[in-house]
C-alpha atoms as a PDB file:
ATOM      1  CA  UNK A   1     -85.705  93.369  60.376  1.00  0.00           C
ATOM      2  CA  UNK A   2     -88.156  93.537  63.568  1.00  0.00           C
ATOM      3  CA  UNK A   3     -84.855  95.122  65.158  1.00  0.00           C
ATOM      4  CA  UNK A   4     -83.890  97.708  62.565  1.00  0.00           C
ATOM      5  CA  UNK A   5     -87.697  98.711  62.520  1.00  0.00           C
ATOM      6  CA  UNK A   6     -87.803  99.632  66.558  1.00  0.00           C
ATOM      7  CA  UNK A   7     -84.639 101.059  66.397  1.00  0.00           C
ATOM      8  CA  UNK A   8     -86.335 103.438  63.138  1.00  0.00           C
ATOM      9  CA  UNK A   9     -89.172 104.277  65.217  1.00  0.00           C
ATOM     10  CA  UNK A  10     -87.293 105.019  68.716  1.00  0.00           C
ATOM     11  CA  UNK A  11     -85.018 107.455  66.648  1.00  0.00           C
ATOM     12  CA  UNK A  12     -88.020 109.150  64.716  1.00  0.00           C
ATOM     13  CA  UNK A  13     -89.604 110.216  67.568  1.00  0.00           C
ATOM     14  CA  UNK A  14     -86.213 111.235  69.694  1.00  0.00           C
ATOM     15  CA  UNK A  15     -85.533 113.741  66.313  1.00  0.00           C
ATOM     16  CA  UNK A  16     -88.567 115.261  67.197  1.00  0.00           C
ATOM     17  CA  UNK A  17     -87.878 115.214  70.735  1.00  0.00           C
ATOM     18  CA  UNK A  18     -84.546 117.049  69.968  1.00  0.00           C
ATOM     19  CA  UNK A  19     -86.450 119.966  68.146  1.00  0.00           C
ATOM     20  CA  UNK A  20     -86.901 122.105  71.228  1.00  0.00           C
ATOM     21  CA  UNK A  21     -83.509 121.806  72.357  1.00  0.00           C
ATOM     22  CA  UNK A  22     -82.065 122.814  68.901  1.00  0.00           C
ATOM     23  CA  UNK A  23     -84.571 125.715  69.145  1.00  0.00           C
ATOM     24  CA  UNK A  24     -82.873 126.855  72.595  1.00  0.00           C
ATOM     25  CA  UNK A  25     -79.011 126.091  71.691  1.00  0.00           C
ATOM     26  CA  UNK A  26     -80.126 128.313  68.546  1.00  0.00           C
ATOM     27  CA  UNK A  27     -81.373 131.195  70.795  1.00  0.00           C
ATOM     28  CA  UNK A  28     -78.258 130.608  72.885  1.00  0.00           C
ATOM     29  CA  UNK A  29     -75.692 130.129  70.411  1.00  0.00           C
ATOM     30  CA  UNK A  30     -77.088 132.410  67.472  1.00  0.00           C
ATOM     31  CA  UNK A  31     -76.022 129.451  64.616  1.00  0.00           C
ATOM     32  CA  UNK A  32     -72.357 129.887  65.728  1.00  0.00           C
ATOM     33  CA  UNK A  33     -70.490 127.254  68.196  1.00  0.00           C
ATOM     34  CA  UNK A  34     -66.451 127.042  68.418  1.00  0.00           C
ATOM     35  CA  UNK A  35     -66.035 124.304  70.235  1.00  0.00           C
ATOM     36  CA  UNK A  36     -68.411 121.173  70.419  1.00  0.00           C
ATOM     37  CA  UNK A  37     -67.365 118.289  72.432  1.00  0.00           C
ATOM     38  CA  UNK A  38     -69.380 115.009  71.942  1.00  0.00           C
ATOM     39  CA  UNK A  39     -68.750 112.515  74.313  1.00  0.00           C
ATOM     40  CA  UNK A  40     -70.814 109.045  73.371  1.00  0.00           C
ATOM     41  CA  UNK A  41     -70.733 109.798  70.008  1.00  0.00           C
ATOM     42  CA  UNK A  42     -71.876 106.728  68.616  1.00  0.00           C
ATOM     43  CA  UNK A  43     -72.510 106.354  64.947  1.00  0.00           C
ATOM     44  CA  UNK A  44     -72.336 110.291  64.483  1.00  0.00           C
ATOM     45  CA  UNK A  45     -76.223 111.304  65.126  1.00  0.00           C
ATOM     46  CA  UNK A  46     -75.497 114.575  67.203  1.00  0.00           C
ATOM     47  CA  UNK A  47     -72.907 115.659  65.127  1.00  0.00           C
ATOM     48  CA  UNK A  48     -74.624 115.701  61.994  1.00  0.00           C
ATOM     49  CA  UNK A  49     -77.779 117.502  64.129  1.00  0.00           C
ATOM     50  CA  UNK A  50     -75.236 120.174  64.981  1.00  0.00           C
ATOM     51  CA  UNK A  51     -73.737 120.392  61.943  1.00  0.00           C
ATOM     52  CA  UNK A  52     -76.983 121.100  59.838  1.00  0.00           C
ATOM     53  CA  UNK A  53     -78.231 123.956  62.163  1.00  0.00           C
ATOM     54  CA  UNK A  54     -75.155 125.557  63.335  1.00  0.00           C
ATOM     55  CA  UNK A  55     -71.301 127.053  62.146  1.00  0.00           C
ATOM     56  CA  UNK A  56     -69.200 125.109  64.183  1.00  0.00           C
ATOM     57  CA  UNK A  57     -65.363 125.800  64.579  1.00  0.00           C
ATOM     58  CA  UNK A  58     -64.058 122.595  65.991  1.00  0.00           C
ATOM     59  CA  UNK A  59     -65.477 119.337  67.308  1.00  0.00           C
ATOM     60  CA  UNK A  60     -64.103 116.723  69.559  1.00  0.00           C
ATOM     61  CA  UNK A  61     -66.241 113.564  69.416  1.00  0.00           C
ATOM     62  CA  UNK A  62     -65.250 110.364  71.797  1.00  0.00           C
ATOM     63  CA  UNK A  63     -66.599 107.196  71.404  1.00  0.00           C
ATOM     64  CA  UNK A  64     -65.475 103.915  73.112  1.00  0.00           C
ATOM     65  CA  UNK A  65     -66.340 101.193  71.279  1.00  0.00           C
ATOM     66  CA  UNK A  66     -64.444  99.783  68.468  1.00  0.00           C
ATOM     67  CA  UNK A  67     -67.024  98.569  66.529  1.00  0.00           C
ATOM     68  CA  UNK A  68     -69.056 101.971  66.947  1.00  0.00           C
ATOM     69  CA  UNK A  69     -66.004 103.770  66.237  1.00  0.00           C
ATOM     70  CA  UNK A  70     -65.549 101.983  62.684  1.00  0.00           C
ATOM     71  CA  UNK A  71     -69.081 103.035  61.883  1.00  0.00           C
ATOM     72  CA  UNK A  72     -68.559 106.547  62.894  1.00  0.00           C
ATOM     73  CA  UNK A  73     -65.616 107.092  61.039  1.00  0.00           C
ATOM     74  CA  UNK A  74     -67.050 106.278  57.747  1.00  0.00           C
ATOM     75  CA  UNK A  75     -70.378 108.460  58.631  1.00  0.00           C
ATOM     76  CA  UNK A  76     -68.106 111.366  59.281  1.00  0.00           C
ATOM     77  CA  UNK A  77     -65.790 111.570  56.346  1.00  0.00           C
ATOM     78  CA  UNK A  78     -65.596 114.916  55.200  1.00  0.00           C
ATOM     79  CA  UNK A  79     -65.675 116.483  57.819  1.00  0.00           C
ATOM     80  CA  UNK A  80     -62.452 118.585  58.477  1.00  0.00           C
ATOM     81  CA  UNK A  81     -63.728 120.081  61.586  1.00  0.00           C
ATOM     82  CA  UNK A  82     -63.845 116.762  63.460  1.00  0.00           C
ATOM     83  CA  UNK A  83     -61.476 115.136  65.625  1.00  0.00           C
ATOM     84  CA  UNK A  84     -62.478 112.021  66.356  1.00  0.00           C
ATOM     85  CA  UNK A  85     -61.142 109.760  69.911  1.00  0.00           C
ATOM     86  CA  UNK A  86     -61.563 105.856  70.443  1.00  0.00           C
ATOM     87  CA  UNK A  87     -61.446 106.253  73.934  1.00  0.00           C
ATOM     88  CA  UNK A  88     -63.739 106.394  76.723  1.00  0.00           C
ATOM     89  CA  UNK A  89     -63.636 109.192  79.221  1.00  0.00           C
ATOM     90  CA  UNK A  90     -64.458 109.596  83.185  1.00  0.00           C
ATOM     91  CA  UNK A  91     -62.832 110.436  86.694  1.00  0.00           C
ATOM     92  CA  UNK A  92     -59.600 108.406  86.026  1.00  0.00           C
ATOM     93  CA  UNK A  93     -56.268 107.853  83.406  1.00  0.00           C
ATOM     94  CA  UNK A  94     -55.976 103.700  82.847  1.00  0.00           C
ATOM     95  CA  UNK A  95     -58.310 101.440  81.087  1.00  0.00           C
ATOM     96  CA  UNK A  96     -62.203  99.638  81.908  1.00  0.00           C
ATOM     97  CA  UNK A  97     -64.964  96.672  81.356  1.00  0.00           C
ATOM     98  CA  UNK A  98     -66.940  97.856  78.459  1.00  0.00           C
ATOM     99  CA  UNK A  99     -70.168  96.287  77.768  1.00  0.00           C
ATOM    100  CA  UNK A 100     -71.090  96.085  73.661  1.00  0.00           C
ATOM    101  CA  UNK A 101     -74.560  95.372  73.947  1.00  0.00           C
ATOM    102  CA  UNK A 102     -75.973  94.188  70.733  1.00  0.00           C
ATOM    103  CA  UNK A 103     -78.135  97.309  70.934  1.00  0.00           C
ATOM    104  CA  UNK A 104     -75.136  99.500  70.265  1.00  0.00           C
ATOM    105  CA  UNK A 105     -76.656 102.464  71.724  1.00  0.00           C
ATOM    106  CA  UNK A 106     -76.693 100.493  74.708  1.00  0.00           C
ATOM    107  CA  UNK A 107     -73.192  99.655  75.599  1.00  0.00           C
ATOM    108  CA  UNK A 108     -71.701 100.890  78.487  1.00  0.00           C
ATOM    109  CA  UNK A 109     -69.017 100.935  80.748  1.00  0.00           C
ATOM    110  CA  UNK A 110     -71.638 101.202  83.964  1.00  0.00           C
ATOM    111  CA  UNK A 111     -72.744  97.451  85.137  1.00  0.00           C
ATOM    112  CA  UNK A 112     -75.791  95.849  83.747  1.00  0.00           C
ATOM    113  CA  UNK A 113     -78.079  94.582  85.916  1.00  0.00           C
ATOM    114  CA  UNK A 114     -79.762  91.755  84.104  1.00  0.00           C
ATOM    115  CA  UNK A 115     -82.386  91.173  86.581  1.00  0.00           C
ATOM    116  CA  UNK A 116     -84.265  94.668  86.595  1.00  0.00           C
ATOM    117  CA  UNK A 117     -87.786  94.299  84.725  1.00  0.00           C
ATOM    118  CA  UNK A 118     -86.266  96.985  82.399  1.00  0.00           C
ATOM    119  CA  UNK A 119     -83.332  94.804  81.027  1.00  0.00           C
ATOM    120  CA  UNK A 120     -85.631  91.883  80.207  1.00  0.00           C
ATOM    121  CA  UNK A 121     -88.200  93.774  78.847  1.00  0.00           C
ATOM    122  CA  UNK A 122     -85.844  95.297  76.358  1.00  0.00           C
ATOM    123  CA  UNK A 123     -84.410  92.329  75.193  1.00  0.00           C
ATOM    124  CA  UNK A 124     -87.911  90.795  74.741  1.00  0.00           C
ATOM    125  CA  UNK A 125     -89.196  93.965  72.625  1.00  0.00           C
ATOM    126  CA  UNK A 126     -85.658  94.047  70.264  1.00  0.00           C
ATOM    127  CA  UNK A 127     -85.553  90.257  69.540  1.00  0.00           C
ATOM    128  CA  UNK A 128     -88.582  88.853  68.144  1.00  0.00           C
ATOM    129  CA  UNK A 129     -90.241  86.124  70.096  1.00  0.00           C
ATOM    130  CA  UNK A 130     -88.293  86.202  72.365  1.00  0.00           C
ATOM    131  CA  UNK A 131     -85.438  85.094  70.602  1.00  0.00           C
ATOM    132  CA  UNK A 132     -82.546  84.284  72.563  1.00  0.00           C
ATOM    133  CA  UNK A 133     -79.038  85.938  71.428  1.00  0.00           C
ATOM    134  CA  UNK A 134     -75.993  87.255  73.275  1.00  0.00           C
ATOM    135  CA  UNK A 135     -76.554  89.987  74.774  1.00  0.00           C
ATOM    136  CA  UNK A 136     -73.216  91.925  75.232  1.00  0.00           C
ATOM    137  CA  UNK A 137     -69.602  91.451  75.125  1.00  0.00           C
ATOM    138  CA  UNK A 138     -67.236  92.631  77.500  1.00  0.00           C
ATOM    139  CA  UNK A 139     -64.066  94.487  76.258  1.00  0.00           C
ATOM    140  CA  UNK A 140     -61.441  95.946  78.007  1.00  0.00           C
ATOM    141  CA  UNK A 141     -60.748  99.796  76.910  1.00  0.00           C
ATOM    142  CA  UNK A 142     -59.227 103.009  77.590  1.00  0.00           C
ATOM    143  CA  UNK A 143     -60.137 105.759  79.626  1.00  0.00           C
ATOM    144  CA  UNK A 144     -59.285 109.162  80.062  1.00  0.00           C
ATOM    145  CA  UNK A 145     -60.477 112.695  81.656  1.00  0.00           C
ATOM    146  CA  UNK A 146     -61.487 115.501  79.600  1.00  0.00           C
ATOM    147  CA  UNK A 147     -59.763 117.988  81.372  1.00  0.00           C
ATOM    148  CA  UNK A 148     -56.526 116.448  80.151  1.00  0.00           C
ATOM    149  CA  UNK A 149     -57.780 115.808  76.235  1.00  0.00           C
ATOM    150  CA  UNK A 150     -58.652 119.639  76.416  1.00  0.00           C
ATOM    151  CA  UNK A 151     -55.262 120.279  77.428  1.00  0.00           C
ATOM    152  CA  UNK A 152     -53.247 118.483  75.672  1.00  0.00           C
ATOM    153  CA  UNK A 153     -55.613 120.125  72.485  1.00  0.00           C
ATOM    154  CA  UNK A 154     -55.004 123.493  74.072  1.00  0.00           C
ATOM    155  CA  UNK A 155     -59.342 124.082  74.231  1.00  0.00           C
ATOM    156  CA  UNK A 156     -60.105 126.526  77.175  1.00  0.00           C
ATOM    157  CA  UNK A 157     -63.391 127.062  76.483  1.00  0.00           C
ATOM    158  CA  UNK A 158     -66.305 124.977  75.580  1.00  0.00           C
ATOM    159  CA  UNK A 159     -69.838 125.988  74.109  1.00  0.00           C
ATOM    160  CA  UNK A 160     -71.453 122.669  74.249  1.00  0.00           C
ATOM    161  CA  UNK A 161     -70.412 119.482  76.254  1.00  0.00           C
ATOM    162  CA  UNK A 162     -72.863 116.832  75.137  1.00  0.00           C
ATOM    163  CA  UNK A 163     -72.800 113.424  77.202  1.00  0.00           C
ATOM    164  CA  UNK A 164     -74.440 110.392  76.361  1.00  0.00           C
ATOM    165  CA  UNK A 165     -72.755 107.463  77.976  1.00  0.00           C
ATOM    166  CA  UNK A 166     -75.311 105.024  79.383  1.00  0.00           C
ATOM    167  CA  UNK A 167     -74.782 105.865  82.547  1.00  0.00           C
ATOM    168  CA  UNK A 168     -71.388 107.372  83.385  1.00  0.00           C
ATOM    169  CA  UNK A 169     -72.601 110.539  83.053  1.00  0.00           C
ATOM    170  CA  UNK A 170     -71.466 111.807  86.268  1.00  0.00           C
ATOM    171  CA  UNK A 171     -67.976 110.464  86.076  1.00  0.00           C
ATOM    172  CA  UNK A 172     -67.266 112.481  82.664  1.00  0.00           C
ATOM    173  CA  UNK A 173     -68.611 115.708  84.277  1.00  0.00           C
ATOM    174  CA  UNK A 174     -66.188 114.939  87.012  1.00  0.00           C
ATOM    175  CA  UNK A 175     -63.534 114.549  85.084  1.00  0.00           C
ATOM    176  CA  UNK A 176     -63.512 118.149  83.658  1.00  0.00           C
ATOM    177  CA  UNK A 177     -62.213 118.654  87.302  1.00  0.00           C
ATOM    178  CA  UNK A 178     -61.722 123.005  87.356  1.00  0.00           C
ATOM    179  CA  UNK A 179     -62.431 122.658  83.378  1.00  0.00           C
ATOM    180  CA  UNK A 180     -66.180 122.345  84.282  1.00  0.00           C
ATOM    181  CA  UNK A 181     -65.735 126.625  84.975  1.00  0.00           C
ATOM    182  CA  UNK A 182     -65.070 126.889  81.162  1.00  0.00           C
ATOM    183  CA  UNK A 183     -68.154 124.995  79.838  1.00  0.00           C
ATOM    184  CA  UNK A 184     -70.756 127.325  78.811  1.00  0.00           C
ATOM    185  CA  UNK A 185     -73.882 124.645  77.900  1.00  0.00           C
ATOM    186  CA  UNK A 186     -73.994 121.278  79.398  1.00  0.00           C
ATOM    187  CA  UNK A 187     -76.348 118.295  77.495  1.00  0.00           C
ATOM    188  CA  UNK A 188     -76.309 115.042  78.964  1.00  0.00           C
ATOM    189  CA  UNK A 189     -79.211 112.030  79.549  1.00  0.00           C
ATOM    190  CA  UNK A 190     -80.026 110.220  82.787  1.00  0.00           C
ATOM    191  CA  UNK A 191     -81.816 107.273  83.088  1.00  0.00           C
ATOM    192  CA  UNK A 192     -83.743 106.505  85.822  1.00  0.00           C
ATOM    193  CA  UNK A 193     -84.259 102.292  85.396  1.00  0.00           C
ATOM    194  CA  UNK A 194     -82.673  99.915  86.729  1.00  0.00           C
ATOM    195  CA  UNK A 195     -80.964  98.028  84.702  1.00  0.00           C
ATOM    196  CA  UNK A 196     -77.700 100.615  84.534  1.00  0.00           C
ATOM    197  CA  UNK A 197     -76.137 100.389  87.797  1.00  0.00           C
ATOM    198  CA  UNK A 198     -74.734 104.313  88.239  1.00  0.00           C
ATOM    199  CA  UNK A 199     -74.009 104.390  91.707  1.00  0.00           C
ATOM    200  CA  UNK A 200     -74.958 107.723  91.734  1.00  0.00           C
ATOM    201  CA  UNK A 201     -78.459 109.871  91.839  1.00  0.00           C
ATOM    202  CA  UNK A 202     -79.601 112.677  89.617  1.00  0.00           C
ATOM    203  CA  UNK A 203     -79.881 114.082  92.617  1.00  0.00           C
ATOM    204  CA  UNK A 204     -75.920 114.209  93.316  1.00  0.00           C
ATOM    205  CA  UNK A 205     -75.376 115.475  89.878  1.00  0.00           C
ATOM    206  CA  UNK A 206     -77.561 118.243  90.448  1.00  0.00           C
ATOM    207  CA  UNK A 207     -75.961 119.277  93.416  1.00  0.00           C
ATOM    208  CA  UNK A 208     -72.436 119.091  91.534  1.00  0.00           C
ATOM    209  CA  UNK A 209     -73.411 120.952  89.137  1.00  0.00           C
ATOM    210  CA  UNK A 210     -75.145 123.645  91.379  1.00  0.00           C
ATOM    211  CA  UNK A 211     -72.043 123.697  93.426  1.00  0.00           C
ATOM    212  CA  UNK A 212     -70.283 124.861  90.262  1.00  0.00           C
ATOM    213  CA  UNK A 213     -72.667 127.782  89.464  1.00  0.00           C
ATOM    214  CA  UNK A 214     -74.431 125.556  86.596  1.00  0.00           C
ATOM    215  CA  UNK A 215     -78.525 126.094  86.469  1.00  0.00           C
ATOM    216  CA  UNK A 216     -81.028 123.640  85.229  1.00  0.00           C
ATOM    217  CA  UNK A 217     -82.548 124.917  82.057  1.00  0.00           C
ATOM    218  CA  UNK A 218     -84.464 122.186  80.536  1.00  0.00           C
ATOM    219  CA  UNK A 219     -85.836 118.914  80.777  1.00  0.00           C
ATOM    220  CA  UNK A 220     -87.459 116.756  78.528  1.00  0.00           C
ATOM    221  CA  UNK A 221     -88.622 113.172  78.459  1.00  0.00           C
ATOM    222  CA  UNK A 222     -87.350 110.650  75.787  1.00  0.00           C
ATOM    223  CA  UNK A 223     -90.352 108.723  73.909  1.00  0.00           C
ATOM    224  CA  UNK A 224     -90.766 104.780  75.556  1.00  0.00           C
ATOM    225  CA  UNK A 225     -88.014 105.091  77.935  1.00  0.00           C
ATOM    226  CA  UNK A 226     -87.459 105.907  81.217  1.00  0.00           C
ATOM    227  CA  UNK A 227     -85.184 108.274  80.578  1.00  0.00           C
ATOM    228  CA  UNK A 228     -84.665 112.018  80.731  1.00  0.00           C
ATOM    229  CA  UNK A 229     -82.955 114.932  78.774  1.00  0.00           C
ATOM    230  CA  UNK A 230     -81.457 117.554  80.710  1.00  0.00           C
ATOM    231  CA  UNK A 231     -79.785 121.224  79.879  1.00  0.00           C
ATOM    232  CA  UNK A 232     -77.650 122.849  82.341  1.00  0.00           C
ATOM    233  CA  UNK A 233     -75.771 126.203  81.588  1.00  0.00           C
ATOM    234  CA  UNK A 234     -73.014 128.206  83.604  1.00  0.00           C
ATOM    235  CA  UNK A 235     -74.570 131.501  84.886  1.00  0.00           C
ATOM    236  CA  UNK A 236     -70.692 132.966  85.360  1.00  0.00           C
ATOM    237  CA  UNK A 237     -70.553 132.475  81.180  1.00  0.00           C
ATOM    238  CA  UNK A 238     -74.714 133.069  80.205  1.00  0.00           C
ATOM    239  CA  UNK A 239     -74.257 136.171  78.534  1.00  0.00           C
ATOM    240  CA  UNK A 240     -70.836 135.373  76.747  1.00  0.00           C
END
């Protein structure tokens, strides 16, 4: 109960976080998106978001864990735009360690650093009293790049890439490999704690990104966390 309540309040106050972005992607998109790709997709949150304020074509959504997966299947029934993919994605074809954290929104294929402050501070706040539990389970799952899922689905061109992966951010964007020149609006998280072992800065995203004529249009910071939401778009596909 004490868990289902923090998790309530955490996700009020990210909805209202969200509304300024919706506002811009709005402005951007004028209510009409053709192709939505949702990588992290979790139990379905973004793609209901999208779904209430905008006409959307198609949507790919991706989300790694099996047990997430089952959820977000049954919160997405109806929808005939929706493809849905129990796979992970990154810089490589094969398989990887994924972490199912009994937080579900915080499993991950990065490494967990169960030191940092950050991890045992969370797990003190979500279990009552301290309450000792297990804290994730490793699995071993597939991977894949984007770059080859949009072939193989014959998608040139995509309006909005949203990325929320715990901390493999990078290694998605990567994986677009030349694709990245085709994504018009880019939507991802970073977290700047410690207890998600990247192995990369924001820093080196940035300068990806840059490199591939993508400017930073927004930033906003997520409510109890210490981590950040970020809006990138391609200037070569702005006025498109």
């Amino acid at each position: 109960m004490y868990y289902k309540f923090a998790k309530f309040c955490l996700s009020f106050f990210d909805n209202l976080n969200k509304t300024k972005f919706l506002k811009y992607f709005e402005k951007i998109k004028n209510k009409k998106i053709v192709h939505l790709v949702d990588v992290g997709a979790h139990h379905g949150e973004s793609i209901k978001l999208f779904s209430k304020y905008f006409k959307i074509q198609k949507i790919l959504a991706f989300e790694p864990s099996i047990e997430n997966f089952n959820i977000l299947k049954k919160k997405t029934r109806g929808y005939k735009n929706l493809k849905l993919y129990n796979i992970a994605l990154g810089d490589y074809e094969g398989f990887a360690n994924f972490k199912q954290h009994y937080d579900s929104e915080s499993s991950t294929i990065a490494e967990i650093n169960e030191n940092s402050n950050y991890f045992r501070k969370k797990n003190y706040l979500f279990t009552p009293f301290g309450l000792k539990k297990k804290i994730f389970v490793i699995n071993k799952i597939k991977i894949n790049r984007l770059d080859k899922i949009l072939s193989e689905e014959k998608i040139k061109n995509i309006d909005i890439l949203k990325i929320d992966t715990e901390g493999h951010d990078f290694f998605v964007i990567k994986g677009l490999g030349k694709m990245i020149e085709n994504v018009k609006i880019l939507y991802f998280e970073h977290h700047f704690h410690s207890m998600l072992v990247k192995n990369y800065t924001l820093t080196d995203v940035h300068k990806y990104l840059v490199k591939n004529n993508f400017k930073k249009e927004l930033k906003n910071k997520m409510s109890f966390r210490k981590t950040f939401e970020y809006i990138y778009i391609n200037k070569n596909l702005l006025h498109e």
